[in-house]
Protein backbone atom coordinates (compact mmCIF):
# COMPACT_ATOMS: atom_id res chain seq x y z
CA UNK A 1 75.69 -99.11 119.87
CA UNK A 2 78.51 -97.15 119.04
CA UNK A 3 80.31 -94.06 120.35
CA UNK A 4 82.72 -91.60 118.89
CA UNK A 5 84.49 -88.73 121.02
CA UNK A 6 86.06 -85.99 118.71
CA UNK A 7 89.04 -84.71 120.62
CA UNK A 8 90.45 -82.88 117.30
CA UNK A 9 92.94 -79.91 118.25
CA UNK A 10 93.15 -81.07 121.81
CA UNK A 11 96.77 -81.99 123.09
CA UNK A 12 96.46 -85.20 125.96
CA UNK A 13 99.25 -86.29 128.06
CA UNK A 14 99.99 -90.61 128.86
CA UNK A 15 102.20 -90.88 131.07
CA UNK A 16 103.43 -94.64 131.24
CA UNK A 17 102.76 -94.76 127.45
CA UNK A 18 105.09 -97.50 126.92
CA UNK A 19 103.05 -100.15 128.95
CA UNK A 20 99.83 -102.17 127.89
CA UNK A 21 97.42 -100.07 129.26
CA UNK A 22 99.00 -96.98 128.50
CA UNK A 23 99.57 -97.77 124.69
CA UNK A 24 95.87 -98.47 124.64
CA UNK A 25 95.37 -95.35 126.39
CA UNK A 26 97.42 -93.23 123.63
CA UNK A 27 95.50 -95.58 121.00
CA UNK A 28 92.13 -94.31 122.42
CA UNK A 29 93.24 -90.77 122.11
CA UNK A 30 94.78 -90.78 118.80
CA UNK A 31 91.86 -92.55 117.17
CA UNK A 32 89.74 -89.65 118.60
CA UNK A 33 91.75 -86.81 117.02
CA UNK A 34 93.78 -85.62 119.59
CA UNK A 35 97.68 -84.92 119.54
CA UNK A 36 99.18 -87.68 121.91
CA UNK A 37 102.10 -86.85 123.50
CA UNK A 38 103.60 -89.85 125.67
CA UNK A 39 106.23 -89.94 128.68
CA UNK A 40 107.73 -93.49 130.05
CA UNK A 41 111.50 -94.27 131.00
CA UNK A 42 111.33 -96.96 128.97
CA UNK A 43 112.23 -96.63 125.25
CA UNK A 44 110.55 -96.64 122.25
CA UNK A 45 112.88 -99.03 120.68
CA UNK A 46 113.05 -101.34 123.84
CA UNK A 47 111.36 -104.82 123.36
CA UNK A 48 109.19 -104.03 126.56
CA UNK A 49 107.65 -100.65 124.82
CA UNK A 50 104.72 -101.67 123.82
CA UNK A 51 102.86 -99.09 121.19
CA UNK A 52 102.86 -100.54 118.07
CA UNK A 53 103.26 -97.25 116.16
CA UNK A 54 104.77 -95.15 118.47
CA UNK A 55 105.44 -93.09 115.48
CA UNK A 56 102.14 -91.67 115.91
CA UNK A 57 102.56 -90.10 119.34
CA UNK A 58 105.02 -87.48 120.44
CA UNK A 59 107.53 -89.09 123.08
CA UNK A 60 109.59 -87.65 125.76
CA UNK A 61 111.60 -89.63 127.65
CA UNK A 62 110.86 -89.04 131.74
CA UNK A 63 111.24 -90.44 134.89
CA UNK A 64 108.03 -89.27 136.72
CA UNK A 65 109.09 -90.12 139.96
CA UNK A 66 112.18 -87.02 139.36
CA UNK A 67 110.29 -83.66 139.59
CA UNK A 68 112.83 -82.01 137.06
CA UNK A 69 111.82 -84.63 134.76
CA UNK A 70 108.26 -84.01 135.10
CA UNK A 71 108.70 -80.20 134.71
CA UNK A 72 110.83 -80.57 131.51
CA UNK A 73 108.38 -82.81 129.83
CA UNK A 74 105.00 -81.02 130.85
CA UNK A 75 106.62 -77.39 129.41
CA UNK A 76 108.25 -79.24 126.26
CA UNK A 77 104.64 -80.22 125.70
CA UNK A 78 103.17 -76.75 126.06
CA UNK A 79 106.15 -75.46 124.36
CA UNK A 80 105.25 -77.37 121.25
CA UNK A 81 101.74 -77.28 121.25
CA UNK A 82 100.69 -74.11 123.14
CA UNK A 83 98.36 -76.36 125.17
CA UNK A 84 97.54 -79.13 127.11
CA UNK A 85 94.36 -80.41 127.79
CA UNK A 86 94.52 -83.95 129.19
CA UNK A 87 96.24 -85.35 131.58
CA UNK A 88 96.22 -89.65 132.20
CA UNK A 89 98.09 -90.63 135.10
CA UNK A 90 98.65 -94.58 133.92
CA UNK A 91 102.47 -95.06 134.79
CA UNK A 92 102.50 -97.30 137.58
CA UNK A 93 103.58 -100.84 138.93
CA UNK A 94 102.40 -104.01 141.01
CA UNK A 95 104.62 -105.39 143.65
CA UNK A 96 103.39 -107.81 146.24
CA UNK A 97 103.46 -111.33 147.41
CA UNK A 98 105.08 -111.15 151.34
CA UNK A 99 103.15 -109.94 154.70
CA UNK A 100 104.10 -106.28 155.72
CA UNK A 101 106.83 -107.28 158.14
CA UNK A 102 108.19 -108.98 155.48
CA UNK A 103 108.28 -106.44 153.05
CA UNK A 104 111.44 -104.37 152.89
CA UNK A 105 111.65 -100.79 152.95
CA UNK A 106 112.98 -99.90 149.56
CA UNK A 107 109.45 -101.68 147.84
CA UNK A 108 107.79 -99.06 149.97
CA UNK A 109 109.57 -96.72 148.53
CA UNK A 110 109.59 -98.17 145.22
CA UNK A 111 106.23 -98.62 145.05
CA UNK A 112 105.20 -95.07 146.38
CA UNK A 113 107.29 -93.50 143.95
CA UNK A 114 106.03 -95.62 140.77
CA UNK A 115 102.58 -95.28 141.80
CA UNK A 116 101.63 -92.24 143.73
CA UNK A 117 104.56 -89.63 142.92
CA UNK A 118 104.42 -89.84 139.50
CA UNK A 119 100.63 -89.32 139.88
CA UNK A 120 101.59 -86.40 142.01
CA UNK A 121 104.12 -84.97 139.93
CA UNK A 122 102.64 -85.14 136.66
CA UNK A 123 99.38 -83.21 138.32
CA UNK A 124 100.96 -80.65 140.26
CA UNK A 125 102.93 -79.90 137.07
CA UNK A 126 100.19 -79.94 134.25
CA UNK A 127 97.43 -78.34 136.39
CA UNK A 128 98.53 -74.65 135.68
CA UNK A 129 97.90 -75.26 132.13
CA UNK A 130 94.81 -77.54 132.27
CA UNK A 131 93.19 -75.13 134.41
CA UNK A 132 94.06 -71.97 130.95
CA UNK A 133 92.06 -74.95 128.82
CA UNK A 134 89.48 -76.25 131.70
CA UNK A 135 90.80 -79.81 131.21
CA UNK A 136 90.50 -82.73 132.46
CA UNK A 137 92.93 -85.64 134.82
CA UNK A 138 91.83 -89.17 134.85
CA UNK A 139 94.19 -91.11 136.98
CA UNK A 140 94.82 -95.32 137.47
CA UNK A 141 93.57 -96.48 140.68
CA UNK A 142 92.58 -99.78 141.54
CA UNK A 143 89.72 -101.83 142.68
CA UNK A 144 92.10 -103.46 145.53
CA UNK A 145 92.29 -99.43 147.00
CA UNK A 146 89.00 -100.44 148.55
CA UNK A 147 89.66 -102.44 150.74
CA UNK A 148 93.25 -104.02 152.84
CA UNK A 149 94.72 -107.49 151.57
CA UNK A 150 96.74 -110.07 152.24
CA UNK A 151 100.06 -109.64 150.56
CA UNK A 152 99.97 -106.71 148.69
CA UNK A 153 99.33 -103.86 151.22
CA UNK A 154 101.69 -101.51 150.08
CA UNK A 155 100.28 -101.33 146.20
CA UNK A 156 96.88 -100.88 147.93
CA UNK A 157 97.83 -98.13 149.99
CA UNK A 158 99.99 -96.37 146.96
CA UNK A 159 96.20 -97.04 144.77
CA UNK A 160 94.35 -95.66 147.61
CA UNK A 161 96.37 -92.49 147.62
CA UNK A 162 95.80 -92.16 143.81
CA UNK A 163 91.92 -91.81 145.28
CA UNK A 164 92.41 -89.58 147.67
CA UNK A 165 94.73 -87.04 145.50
CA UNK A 166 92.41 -87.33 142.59
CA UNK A 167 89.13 -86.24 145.33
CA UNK A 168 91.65 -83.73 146.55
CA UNK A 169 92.42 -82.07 142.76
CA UNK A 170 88.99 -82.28 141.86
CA UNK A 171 87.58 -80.55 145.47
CA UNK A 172 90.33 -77.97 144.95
CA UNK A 173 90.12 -77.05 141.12
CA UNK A 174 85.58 -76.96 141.18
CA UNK A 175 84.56 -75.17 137.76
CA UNK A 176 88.00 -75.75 136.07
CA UNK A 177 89.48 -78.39 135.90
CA UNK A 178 88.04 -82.29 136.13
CA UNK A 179 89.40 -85.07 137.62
CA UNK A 180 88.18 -88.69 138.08
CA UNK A 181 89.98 -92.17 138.72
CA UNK A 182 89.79 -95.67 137.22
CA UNK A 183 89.60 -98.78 139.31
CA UNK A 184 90.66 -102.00 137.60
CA UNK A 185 90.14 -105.31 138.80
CA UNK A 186 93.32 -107.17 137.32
CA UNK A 187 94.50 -105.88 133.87
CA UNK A 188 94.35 -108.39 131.45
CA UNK A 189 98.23 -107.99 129.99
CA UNK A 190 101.21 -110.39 128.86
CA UNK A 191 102.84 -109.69 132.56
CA UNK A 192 99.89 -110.67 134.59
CA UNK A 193 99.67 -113.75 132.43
CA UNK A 194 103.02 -114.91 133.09
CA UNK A 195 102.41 -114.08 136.44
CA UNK A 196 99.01 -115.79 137.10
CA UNK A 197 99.20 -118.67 134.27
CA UNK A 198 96.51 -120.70 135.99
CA UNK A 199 93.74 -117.52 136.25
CA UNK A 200 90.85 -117.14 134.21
CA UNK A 201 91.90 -114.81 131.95
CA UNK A 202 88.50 -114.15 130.36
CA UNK A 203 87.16 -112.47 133.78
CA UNK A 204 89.92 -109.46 133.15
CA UNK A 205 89.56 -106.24 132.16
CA UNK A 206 91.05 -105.43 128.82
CA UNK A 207 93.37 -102.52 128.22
CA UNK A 208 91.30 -101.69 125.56
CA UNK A 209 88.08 -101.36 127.78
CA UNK A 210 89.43 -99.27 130.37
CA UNK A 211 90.82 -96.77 127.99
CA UNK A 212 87.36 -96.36 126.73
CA UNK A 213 86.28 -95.18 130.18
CA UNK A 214 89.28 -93.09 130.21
CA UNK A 215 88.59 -91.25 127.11
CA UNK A 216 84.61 -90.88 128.08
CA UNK A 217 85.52 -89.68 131.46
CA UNK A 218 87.72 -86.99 129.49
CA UNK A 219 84.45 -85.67 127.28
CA UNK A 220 81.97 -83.51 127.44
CA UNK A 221 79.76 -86.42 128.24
CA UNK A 222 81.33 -86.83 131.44
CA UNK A 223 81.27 -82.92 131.91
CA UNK A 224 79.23 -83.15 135.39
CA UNK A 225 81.55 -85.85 136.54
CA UNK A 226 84.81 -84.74 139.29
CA UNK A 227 86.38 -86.41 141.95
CA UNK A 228 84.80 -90.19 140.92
CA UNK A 229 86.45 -93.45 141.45
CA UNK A 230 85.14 -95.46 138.48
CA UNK A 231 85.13 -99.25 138.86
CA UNK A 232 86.57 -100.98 135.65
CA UNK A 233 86.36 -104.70 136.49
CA UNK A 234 85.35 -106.56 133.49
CA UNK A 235 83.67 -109.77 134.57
CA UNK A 236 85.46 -109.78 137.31
C-alpha cells in the first residue's frame, strides 16, 4: 500500500540537514511539496554534507547550540517565507564507549549541547510562529532514552531529555501546536558502519524509514497525536 502526504505551500524546518538522517528527512519533505529550508554547521560543499541536491532546499548555515544563531536562522526563514510550519529537531550526535567516571566533563557538555540544546533552541525559537500556523515539532530521540546503559550514559540522558522537552511542548502548547518524538534503535548510516563493521546491518533502521514516520507524524493523519515517543527500530 502506498501513502502520499501533500505538504504543498507549507514551509518545514531540518535542522541537522547535512547528516544521513536529516538529508532523508529534507528528502521526505521536498518530495511531499513542501519548501525545505535546512540549518547544519557543516557545509554544503563539505565532503561530510550529505544531501545529494542540496540545491533543492534553502540552507542557512547555524550552530544550534548558539542561541543567536538559532534566532537568525528561524526569522530569516519567516522572513522569506512568511511562515513556518514544521519544525524537525534531527541535529544531534553519539558519543560513548567509557564508564561515567571515566567520561570527561567537556563530552557532557558536548553532548548536551549537540543533542538537547539545539533541540531546545530551535523550539523555543520556532514555536511563536508554529503556534500563528498550528504546526507541528517532531524531534530525534532514541530507543536507548528508555532505559540506563553501560557506556553511553550521557547520550542516553541528553535522548531522554529530548522526551521529556517534547511531553513538556506538547502539554504546554494543547490545541496549537503538535509535538511528538522518534526513537531509533541504531541508524543504519556510513558512520555507524565504520563504527560497528561486524553488526548486522540488516536489523537497522533506515534513514529513509524513519523520515517516513517523521513526515506522517507531521500530517493531518497524525492530527490527534502530541507528546508521543514513537519507537522506530527496524528489525531491531
Amino acid at each position: 500500500m502506498s501513502v502520499s502526504f501533500d505538504f504543498d505551500g507549507e514551509v518545514a524546518l531540518v535542522t541537522g540537514v547535512g547528516g544521513a538522517l536529516g538529508s532523508s528527512v529534507a528528502n521526505a519533505f521536498i518530495e511531499a511539496g513542501a519548501t525545505v529550508c535546512g540549518a547544519d554547521v557543516v557545509e554544503p560543499d563539505s565532503d561530510d554534507f550529505q544531501l545529494s541536491d542540496p540545491g533543492r532546499i534553502e540552507f542557512h548555515r547555524g550552530d544550534f547550540t548558539d542561541e543567536g544563531d538559532v534566532a537568525d536562522v528561524v526569522e530569516a526563514v519567516v522572513a522569506e517565507h512568511g511562515r513556518l510550519d514544521y519544525l524537525l529537531n534531527v541535529a544531534g550526535t553519539w558519543r560513548g564507549g567509557d564508564p561515567i567516571h571515566e567520561t570527561e566533563a567537556d563530552t557532557f557538555d558536548f553532548l548536551f549541547g549537540v543533542n538537547l540544546k539545539t533541540m531546545f533552541l530551535a523550539s523555543k525559537h520556532a514555536l511563536p510562529h508554529l503556534q500563528e500556523t498550528e504546526g507541528s515539532i517532531v524531534s530525534v530521540s532514541a530507543r536507548s532514552s528508555l532505559e540506563g546503559g553501560e557506556g553511553d550514559g550521557l547520550y542516553r540522558a541528553t535522548k531522554a531529555g529530548v522526551r521529556i522537552l517534547t511531553e513538556t511542548i506538547a502539554e504546554e502548547n494543547l490545541g496549537s501546536v503538535r509535538a511528538n518524538s522518534v526513537l531509533p534503535s541504531v541508524i543504519d548510516t556510513p558512520m555507524n558502519r565504520d563504527m560497528m563493521p561486524d553488526a548486522d546491518f540488516e536489523q537497522w533502521v533506515e534513514p529513509r524509514d524513519i523520515a517516513a514516520v517523521m513526515l506522517f507524524l507531521c500530517s493531518d493523519g497524525a492530527g490527534v497525536t502530541s507528546g508521543a515517543a514513537v519507537p522506530v527500530y527496524g528489525e531491531a
